[in-house]
Protein backbone atom coordinates (compact mmCIF):
# COMPACT_ATOMS: atom_id res chain seq x y z
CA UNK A 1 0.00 0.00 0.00
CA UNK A 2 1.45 2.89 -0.91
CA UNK A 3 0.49 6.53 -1.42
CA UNK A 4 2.32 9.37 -3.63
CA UNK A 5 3.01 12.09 -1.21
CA UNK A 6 3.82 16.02 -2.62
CA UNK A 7 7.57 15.35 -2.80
CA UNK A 8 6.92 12.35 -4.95
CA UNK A 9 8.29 10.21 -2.28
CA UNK A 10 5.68 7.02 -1.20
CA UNK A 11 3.49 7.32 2.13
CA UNK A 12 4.57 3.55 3.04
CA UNK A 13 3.99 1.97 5.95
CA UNK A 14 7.49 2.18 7.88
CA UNK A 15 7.61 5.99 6.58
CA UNK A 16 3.84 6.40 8.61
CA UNK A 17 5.08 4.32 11.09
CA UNK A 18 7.92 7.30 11.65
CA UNK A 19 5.68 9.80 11.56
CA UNK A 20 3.23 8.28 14.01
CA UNK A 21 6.27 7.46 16.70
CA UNK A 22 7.71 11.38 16.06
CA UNK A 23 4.52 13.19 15.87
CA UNK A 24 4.33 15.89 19.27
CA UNK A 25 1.70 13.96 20.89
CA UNK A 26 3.40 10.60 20.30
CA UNK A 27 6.61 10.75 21.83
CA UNK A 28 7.25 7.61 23.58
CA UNK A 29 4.85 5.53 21.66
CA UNK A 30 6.50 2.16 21.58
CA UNK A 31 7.29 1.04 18.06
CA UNK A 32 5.13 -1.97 18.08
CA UNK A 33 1.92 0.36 18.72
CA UNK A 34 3.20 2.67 16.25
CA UNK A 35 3.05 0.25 13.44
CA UNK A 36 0.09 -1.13 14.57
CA UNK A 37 -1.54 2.26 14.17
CA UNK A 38 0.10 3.04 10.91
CA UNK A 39 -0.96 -0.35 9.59
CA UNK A 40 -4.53 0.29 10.76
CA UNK A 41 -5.04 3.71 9.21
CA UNK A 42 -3.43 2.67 6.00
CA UNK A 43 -6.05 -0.43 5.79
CA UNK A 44 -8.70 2.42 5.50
CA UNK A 45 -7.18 4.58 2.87
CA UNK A 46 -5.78 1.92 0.70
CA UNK A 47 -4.40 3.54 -2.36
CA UNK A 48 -6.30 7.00 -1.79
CA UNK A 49 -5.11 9.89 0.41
CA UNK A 50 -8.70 10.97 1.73
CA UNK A 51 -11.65 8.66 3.14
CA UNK A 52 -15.21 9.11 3.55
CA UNK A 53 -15.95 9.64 7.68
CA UNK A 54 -18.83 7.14 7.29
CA UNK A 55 -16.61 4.02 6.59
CA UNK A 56 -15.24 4.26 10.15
CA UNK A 57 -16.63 2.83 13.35
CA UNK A 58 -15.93 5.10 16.86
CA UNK A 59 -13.13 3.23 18.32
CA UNK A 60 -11.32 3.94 14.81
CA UNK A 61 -12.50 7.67 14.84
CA UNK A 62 -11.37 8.01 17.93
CA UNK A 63 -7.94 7.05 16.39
CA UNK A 64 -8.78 9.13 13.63
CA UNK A 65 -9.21 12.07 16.12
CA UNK A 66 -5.47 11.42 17.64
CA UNK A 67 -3.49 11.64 14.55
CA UNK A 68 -5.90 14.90 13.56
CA UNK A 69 -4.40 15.94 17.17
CA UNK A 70 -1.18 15.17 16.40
CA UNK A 71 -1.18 16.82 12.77
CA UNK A 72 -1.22 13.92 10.47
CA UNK A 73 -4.92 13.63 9.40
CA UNK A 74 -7.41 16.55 8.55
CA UNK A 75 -10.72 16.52 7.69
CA UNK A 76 -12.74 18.04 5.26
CA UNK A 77 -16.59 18.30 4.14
CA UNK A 78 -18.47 18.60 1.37
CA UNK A 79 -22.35 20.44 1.15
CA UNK A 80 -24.60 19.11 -1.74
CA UNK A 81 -28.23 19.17 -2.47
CA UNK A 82 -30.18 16.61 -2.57
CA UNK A 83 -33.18 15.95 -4.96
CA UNK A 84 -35.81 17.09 -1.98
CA UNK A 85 -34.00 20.24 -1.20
CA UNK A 86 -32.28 18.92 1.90
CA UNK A 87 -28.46 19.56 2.32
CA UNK A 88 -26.69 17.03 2.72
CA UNK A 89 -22.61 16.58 4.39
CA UNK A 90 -20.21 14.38 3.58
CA UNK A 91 -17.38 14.09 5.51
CA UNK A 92 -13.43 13.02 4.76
CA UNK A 93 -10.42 12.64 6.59
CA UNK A 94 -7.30 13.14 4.14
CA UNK A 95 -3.20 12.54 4.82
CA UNK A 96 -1.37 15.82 5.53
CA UNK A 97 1.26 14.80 3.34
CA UNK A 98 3.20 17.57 3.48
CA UNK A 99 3.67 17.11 7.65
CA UNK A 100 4.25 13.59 7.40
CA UNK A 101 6.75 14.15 5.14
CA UNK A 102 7.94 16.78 7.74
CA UNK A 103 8.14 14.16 10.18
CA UNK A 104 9.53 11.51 8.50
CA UNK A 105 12.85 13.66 7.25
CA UNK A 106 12.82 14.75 10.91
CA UNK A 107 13.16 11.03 12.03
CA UNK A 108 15.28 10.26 9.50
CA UNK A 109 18.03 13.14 10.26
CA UNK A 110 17.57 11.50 14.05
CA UNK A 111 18.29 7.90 12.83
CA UNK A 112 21.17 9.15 11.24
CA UNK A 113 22.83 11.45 14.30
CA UNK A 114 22.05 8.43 16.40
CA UNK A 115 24.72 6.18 14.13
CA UNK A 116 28.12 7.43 14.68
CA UNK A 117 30.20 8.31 10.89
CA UNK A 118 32.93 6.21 10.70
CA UNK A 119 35.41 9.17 11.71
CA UNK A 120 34.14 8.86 15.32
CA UNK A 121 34.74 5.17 15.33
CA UNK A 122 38.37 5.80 15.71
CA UNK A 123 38.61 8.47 18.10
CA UNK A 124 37.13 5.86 20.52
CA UNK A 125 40.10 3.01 20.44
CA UNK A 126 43.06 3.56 22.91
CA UNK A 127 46.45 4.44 21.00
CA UNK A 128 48.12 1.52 22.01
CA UNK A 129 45.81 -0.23 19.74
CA UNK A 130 47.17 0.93 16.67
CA UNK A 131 50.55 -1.07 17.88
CA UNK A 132 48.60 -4.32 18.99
CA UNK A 133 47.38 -4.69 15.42
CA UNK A 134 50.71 -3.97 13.56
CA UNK A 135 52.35 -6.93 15.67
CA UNK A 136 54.48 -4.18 17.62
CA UNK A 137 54.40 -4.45 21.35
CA UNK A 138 54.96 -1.38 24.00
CA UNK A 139 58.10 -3.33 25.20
CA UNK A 140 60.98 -4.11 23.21
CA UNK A 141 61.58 -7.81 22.83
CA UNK A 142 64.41 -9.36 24.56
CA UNK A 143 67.26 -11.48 22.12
């Protein structure tokens, strides 16, 4: 399942997954339940980026109403008349691409800080390591 988001990258379901765990309201979500979530939304929207509100059942609009919280989801509505005069709403919720994108470069850039570069790798050994691994030894050998 995967949805185009404005920077042509895919909505996928690790890249929602990121944005669910680094979202304000989220931090210290477990990444289990973050998945779970992500994979659960997704399962709604399939290949769209908006859903009708009437396809959802209150324990899922009550998810719904989280990620809304936590800027991922907005909703919209649409007026029409019907044939007896009567007005008639229909509600969607629809991906804020543009912030989950936000969020997923966001956890991305951590990911990355978190994993030292390979510069730092070396500052970290002892200098009498360097000798070890050459076969050289602190004291000279004896004849």
């Amino acid at each position: 399942m995967a949805i185009k988001t404005k920077k042509g990258d895919t909505l996928t379901l690790d890249n929602l997954t990121r944005a669910i765990k680094n979202s304000i309201d989220q931090i210290g979500m477990e990444d289990e339940a973050a998945r779970a979530m992500a994979q659960h939304v997704l399962n709604f929207f399939g290949y769209s980026d908006r859903i009708i509100d009437n396809v959802l059942e209150p324990g899922d609009r009550d998810a719904f109403y989280m990620l809304e919280d936590s800027g991922l989801l907005t909703t919209e509505r649409e007026e029409t008349t019907l044939y007896d005069g009567r007005e008639w709403r229909i509600h969607y919720w629809i991906f804020r691409k543009n912030k989950i994108q936000e969020l997923v470069d966001r956890a991305i850039q951590k990911e990355q800080e978190a994993i030292p570069g390979d510069d730092f790798v070396y500052l970290e050994l002892p200098d009498d390591i360097w000798s070890a691994t050459r076969g050289e030894s602190e004291e000279p050998e004896e004849e």
